[in-house]
N, C-alpha and C. Protein backbone atom coordinates (compact mmCIF):
# COMPACT_ATOMS: atom_id res chain seq x y z
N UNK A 1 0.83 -1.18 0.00
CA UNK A 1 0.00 0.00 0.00
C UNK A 1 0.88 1.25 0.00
N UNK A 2 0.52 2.30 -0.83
CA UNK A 2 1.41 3.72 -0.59
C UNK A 2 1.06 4.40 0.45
N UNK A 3 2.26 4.78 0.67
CA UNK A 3 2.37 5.75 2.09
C UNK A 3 2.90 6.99 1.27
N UNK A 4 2.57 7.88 2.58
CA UNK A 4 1.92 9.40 1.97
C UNK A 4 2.97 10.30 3.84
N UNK A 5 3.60 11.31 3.80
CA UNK A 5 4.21 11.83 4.62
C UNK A 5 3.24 12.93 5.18
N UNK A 6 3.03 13.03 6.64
CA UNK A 6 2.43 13.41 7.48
C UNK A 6 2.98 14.29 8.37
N UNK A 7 2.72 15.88 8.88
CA UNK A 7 3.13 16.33 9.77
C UNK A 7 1.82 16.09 10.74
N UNK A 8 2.00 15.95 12.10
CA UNK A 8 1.26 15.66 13.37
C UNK A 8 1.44 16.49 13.94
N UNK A 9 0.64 17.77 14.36
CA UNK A 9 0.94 18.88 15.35
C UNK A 9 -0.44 18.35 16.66
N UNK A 10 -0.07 18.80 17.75
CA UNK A 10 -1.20 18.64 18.94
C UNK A 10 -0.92 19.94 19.95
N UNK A 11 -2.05 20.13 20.64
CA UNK A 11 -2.14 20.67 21.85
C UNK A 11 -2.92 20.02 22.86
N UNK A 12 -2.52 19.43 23.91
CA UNK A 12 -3.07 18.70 24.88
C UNK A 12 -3.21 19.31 26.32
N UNK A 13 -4.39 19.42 26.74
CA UNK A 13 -4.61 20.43 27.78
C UNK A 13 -3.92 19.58 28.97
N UNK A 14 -4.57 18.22 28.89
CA UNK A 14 -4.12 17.53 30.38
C UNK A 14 -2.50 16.97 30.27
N UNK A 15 -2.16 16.91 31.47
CA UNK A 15 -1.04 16.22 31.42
C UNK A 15 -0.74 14.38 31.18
N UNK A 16 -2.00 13.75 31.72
CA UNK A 16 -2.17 12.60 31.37
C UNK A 16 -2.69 11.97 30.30
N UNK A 17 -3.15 13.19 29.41
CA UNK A 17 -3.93 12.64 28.10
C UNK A 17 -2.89 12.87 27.11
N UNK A 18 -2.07 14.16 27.76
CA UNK A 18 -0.64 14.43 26.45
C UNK A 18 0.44 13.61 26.57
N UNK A 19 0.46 12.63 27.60
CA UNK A 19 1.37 11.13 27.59
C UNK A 19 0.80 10.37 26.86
N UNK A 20 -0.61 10.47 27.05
CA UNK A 20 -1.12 9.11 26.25
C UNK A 20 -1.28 9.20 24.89
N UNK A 21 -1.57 10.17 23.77
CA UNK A 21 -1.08 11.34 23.00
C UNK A 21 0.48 10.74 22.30
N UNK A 22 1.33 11.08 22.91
CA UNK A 22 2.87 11.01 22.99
C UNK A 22 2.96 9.54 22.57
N UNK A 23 2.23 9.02 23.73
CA UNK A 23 2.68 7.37 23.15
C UNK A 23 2.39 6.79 21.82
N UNK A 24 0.78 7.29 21.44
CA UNK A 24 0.41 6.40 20.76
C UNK A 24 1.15 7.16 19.27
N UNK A 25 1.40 8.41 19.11
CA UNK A 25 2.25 9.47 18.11
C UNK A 25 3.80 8.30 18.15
N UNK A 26 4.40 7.53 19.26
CA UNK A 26 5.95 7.38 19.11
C UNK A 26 5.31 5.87 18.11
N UNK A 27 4.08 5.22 18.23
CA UNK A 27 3.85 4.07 17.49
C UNK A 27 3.69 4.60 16.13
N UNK A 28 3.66 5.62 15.76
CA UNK A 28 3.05 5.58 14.20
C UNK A 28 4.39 6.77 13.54
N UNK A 29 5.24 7.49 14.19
CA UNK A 29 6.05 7.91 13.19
C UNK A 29 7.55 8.80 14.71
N UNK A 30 7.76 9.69 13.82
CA UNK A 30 9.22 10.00 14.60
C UNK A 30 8.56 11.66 15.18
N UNK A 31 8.94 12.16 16.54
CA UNK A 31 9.40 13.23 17.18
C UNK A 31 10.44 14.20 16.27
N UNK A 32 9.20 15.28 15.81
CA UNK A 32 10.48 16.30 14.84
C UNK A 32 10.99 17.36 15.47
N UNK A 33 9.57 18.39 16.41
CA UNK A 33 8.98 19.11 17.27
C UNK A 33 8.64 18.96 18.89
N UNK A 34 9.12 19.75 20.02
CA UNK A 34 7.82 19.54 21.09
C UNK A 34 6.25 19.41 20.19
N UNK A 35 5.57 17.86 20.61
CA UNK A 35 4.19 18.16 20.07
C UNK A 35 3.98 17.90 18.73
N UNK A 36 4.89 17.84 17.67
CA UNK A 36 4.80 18.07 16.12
C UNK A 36 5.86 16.09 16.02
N UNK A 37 4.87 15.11 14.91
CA UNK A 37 5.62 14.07 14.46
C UNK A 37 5.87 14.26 13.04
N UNK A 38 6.52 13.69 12.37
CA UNK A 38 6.60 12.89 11.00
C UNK A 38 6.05 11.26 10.60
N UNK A 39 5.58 11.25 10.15
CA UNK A 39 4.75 9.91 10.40
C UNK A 39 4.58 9.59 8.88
N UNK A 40 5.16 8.44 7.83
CA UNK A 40 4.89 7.73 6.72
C UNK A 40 3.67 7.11 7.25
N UNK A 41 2.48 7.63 6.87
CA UNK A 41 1.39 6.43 6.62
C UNK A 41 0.06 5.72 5.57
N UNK A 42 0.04 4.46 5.63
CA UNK A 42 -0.89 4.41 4.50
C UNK A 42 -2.67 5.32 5.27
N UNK A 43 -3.58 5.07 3.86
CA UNK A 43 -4.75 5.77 4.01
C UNK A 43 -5.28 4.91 5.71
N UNK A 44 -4.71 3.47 5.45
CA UNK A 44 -5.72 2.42 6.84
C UNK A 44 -5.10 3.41 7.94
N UNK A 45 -3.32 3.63 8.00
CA UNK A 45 -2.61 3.77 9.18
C UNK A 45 -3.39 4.95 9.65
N UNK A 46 -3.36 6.22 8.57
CA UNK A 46 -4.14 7.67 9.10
C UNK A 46 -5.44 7.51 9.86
N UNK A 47 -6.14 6.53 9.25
CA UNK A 47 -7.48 6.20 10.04
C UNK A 47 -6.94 5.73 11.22
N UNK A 48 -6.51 4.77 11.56
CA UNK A 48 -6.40 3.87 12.46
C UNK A 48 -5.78 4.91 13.35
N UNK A 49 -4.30 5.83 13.13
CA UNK A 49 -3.97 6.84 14.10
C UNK A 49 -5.16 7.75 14.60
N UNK A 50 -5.97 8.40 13.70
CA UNK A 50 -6.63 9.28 14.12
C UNK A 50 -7.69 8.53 15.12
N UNK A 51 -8.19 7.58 15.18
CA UNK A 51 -9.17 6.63 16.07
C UNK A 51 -8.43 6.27 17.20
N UNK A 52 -7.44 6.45 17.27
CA UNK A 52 -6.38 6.08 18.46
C UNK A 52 -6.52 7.18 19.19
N UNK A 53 -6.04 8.95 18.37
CA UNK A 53 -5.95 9.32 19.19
C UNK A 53 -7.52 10.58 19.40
N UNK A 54 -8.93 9.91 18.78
CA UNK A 54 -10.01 10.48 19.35
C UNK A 54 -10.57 9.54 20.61
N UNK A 55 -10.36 8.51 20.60
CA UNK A 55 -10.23 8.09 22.05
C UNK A 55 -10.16 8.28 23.11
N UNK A 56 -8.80 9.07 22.98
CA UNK A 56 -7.97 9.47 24.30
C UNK A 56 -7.89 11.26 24.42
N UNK A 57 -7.91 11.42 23.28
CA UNK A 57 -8.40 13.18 23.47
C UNK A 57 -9.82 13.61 24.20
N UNK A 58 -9.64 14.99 24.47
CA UNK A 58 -11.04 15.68 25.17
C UNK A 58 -11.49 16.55 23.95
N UNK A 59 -12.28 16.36 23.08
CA UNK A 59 -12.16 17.01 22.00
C UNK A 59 -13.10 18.84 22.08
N UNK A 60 -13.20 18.96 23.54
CA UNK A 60 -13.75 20.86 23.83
C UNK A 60 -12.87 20.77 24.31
N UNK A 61 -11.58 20.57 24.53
CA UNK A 61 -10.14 21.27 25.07
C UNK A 61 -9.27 20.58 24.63
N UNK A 62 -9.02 19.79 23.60
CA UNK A 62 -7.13 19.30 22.97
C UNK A 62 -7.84 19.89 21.25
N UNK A 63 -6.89 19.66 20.96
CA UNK A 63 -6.76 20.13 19.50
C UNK A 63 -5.49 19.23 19.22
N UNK A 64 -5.46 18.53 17.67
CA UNK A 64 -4.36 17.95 17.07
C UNK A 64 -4.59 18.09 15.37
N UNK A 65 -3.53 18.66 14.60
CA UNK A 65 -3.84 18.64 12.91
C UNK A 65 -2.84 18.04 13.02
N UNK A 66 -3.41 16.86 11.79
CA UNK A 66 -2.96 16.05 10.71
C UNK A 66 -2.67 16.65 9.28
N UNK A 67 -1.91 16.69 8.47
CA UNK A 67 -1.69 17.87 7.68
C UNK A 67 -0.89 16.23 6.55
N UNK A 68 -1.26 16.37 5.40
CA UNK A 68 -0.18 15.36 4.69
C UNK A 68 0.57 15.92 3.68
N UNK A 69 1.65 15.69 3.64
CA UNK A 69 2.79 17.02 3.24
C UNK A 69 2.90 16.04 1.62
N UNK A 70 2.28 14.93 1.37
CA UNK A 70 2.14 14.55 -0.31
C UNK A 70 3.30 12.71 -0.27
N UNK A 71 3.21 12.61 -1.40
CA UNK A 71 3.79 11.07 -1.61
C UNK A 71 5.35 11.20 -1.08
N UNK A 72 5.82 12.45 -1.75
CA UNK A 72 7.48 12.67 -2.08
C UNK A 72 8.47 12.51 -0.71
N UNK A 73 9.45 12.09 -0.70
CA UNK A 73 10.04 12.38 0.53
C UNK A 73 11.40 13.27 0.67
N UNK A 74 11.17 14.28 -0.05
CA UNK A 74 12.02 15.52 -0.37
C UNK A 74 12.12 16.34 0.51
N UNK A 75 13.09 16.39 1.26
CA UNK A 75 12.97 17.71 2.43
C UNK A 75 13.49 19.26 2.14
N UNK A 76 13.02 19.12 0.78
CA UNK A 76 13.13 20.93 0.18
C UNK A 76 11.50 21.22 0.27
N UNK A 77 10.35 20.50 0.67
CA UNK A 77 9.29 21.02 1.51
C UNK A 77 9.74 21.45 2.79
N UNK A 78 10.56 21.51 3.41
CA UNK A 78 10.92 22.41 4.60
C UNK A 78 12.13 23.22 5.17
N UNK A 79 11.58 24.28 5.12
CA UNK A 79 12.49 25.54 5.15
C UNK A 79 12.36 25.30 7.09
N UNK A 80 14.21 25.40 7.21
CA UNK A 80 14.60 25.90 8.55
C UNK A 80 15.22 27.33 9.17
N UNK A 81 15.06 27.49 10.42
CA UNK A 81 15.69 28.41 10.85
C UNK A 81 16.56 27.97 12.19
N UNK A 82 17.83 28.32 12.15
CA UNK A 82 18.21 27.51 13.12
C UNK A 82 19.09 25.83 12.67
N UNK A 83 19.15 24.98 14.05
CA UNK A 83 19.58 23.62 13.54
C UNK A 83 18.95 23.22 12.82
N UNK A 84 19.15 22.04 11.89
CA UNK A 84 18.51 21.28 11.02
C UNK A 84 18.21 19.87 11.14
N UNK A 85 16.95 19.58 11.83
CA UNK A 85 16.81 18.36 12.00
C UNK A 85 17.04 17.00 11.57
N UNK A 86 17.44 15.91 11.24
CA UNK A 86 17.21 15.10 10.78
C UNK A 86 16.06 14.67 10.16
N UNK A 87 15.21 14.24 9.24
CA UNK A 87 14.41 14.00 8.65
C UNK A 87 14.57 12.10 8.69
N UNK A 88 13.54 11.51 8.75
CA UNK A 88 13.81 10.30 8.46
C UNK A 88 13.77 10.04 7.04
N UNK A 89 14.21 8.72 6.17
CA UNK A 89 14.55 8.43 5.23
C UNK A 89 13.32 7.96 4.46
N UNK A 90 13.18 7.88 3.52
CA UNK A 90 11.68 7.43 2.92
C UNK A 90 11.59 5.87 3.39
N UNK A 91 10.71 5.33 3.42
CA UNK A 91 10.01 4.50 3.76
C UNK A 91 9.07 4.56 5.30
N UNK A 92 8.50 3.51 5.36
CA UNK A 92 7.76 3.42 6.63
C UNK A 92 8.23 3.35 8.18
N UNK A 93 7.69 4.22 9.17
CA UNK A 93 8.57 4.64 10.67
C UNK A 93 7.24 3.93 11.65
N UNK A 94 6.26 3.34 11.35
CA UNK A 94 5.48 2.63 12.21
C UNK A 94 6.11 1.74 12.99
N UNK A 95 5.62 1.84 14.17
CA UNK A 95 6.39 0.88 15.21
C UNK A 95 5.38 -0.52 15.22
């Protein structure tokens, strides 16, 4: 199945829901940002993440965008300021 590159941004009000948040974000792709992942996933994985994490969210106080940055895995889609992160390599980062 094709996988498609994902930025993951969140805001989590509680402290115990933004662990649980955290966790289920380290199963489906890599820590780029405080709060912000990279995540290769197919169309099932995006579903399946997002059902993971409406679960465990309070959805009148967390907020999280899913944003899919396209097929390519070119990191001239992102302009830095500052250090320059590592990017992971194309293929799939699901745990």
């Amino acid at each position: 199945m094709k996988r498609s590159r994902h930025l993951v941004a969140y805001d989590i009000r509680d402290p115990k829901r933004l662990r649980q948040v955290h966790k289920i974000m380290k199963g489906f792709g890599m820590p780029f940002q405080y709060s912000v992942f990279l995540c290769d996933l197919t169309s099932a994985d995006r579903f399946r993440l997002l059902q993971d994490l409406e679960d465990v969210i309070d959805q009148s106080k967390d907020c999280i965008a899913a944003v899919e940055l396209g097929d390519g895995y070119d990191t001239s889609m992102f302009t830095f300021l500052g250090p320059i992160p590592s990017l992971p390599a194309k293929g799939p980062t699901i745990l």
